[in-house]
C-alpha atoms as a PDB file:
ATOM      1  CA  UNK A   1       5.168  30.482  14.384  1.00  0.00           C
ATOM      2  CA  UNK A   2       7.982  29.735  12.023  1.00  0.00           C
ATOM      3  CA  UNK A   3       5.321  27.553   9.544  1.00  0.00           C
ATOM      4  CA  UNK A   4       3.200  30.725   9.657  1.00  0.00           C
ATOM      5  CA  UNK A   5       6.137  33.058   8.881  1.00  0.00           C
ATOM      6  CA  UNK A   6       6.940  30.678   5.929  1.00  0.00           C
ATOM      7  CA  UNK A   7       3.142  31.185   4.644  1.00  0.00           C
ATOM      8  CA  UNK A   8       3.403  34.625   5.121  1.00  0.00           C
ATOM      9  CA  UNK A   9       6.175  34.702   2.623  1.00  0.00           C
ATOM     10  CA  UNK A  10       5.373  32.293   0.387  1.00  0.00           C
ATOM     11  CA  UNK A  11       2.253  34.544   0.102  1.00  0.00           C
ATOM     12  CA  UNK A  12       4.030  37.612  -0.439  1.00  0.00           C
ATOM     13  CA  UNK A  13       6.140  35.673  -2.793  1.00  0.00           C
ATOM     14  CA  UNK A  14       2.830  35.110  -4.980  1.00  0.00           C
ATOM     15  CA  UNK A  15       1.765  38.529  -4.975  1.00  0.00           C
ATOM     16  CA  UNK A  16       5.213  39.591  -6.536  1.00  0.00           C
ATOM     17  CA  UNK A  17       4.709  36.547  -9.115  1.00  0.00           C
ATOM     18  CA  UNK A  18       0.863  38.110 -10.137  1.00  0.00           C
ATOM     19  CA  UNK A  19       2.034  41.346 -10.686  1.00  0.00           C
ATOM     20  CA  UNK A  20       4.994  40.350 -13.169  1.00  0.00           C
ATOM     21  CA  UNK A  21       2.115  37.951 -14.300  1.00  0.00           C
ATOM     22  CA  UNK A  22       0.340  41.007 -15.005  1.00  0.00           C
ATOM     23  CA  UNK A  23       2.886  43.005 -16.411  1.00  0.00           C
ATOM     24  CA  UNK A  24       3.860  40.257 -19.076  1.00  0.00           C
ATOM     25  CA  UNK A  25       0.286  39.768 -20.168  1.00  0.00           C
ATOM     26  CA  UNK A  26      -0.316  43.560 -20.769  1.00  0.00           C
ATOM     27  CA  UNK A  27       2.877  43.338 -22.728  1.00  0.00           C
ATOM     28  CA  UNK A  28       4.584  46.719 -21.048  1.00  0.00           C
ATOM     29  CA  UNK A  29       5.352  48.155 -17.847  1.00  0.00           C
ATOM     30  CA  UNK A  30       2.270  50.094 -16.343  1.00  0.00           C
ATOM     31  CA  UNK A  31       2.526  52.503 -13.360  1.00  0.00           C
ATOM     32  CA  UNK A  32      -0.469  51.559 -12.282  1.00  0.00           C
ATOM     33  CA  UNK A  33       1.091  47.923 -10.947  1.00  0.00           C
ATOM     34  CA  UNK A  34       3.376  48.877  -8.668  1.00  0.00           C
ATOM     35  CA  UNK A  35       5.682  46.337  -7.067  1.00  0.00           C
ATOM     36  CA  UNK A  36       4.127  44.611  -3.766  1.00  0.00           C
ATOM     37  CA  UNK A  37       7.265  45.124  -1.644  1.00  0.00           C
ATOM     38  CA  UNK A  38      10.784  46.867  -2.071  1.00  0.00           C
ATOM     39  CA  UNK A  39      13.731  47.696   0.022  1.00  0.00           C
ATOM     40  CA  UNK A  40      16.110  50.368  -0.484  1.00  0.00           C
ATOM     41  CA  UNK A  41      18.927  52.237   2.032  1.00  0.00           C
ATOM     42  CA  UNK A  42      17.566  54.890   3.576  1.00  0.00           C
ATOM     43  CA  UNK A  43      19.377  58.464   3.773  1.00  0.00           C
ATOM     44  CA  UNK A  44      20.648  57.459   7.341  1.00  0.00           C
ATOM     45  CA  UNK A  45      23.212  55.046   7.469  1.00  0.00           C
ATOM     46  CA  UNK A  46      21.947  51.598   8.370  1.00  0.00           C
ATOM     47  CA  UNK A  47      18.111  52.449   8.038  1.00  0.00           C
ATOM     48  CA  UNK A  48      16.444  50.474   5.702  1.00  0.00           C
ATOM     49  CA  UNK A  49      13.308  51.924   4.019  1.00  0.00           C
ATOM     50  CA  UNK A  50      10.772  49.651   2.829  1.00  0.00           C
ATOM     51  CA  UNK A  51       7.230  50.007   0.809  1.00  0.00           C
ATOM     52  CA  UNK A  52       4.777  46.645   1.478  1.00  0.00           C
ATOM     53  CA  UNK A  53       2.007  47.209  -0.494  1.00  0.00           C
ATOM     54  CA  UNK A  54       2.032  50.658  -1.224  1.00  0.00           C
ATOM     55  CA  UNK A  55       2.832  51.862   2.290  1.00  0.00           C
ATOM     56  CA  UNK A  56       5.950  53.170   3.620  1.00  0.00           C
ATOM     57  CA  UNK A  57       7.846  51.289   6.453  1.00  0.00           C
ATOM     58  CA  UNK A  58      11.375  52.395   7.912  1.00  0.00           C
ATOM     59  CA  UNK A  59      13.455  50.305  10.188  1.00  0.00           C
ATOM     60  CA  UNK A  60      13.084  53.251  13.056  1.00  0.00           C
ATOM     61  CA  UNK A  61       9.167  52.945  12.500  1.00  0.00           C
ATOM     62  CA  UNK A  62       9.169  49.005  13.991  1.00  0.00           C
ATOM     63  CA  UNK A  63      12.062  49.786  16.547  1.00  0.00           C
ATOM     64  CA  UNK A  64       9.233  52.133  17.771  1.00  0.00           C
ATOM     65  CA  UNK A  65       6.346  49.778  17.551  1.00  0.00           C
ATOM     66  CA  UNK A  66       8.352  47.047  19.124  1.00  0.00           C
ATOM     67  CA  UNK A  67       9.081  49.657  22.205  1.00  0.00           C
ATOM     68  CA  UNK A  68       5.323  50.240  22.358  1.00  0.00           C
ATOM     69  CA  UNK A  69       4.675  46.994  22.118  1.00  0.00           C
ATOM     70  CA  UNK A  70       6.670  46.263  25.515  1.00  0.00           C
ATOM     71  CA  UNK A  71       5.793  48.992  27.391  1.00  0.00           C
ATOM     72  CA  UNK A  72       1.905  47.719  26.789  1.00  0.00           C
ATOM     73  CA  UNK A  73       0.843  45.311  29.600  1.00  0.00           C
ATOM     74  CA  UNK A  74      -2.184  43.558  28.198  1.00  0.00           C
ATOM     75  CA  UNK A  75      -4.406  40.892  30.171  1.00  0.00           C
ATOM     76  CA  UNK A  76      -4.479  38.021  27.407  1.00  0.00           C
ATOM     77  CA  UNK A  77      -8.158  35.614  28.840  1.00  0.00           C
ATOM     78  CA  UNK A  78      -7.308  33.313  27.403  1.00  0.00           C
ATOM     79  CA  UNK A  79      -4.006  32.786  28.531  1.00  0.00           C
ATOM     80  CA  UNK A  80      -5.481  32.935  31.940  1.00  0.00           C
ATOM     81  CA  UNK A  81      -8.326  30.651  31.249  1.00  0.00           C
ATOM     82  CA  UNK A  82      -5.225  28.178  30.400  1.00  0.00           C
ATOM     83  CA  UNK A  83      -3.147  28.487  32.993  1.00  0.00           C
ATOM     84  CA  UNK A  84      -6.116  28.170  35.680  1.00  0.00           C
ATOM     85  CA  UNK A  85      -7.710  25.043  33.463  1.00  0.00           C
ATOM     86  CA  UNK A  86      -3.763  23.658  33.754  1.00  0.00           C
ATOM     87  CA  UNK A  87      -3.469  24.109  37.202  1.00  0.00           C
ATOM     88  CA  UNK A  88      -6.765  22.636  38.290  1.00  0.00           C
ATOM     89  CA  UNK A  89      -5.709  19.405  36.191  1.00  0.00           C
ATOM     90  CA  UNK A  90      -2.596  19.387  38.138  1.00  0.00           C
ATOM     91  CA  UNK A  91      -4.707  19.094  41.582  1.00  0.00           C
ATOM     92  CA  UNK A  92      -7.069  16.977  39.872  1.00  0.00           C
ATOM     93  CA  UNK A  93      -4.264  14.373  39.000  1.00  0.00           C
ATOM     94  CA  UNK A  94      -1.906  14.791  41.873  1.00  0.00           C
ATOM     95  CA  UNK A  95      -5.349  14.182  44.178  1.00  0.00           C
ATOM     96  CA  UNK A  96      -5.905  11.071  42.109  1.00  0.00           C
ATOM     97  CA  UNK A  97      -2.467   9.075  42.427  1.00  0.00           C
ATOM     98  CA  UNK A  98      -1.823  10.633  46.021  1.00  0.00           C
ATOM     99  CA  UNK A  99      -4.712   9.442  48.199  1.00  0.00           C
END
């Protein structure tokens, strides 16, 4: 998780790095290339407002996805498929050095 966080960034990272790549090469500062992500304070105090890619995100906007999030109960197969292939090695290998 935290190599694939790192990508992430690094990725984003590059984005930023075309589009002042883009910007220098045109010689001035286009509208059309807006920036891939920016943060500014929101109106309230201690809400952050950001814009990935062109779409808005507020801090109250994930507080309410992560509370959907955990009220979902999802059934995950494979997770099951794991945990039953985990326990029947378990029998299988306890059966072996037992008898």
């Amino acid at each position: 998780m935290l190599l694939i966080s790192i990508l992430f960034i690094g990725i984003i990272i590059g984005f930023q790095e075309a589009n002042h790549g883009l910007k220098e090469m045109k010689g001035f500062d286009d509208g059309t290339f807006s920036s891939v992500i920016s943060v500014q304070e929101g109106e309230d105090y201690g809400r952050y407002e950001a814009t990935i890619l062109g779409e808005k995100v507020t801090s109250h906007d994930l507080e309410e996805k992560k509370k959907a999030l955990e009220e979902i109960s999802t059934y995950n197969l494979f997770t099951d498929i794991a945990k039953n292939f985990t326990d029947f090695l378990q029998k299988l290998i306890s059966s072996l050095f037992s008898g």
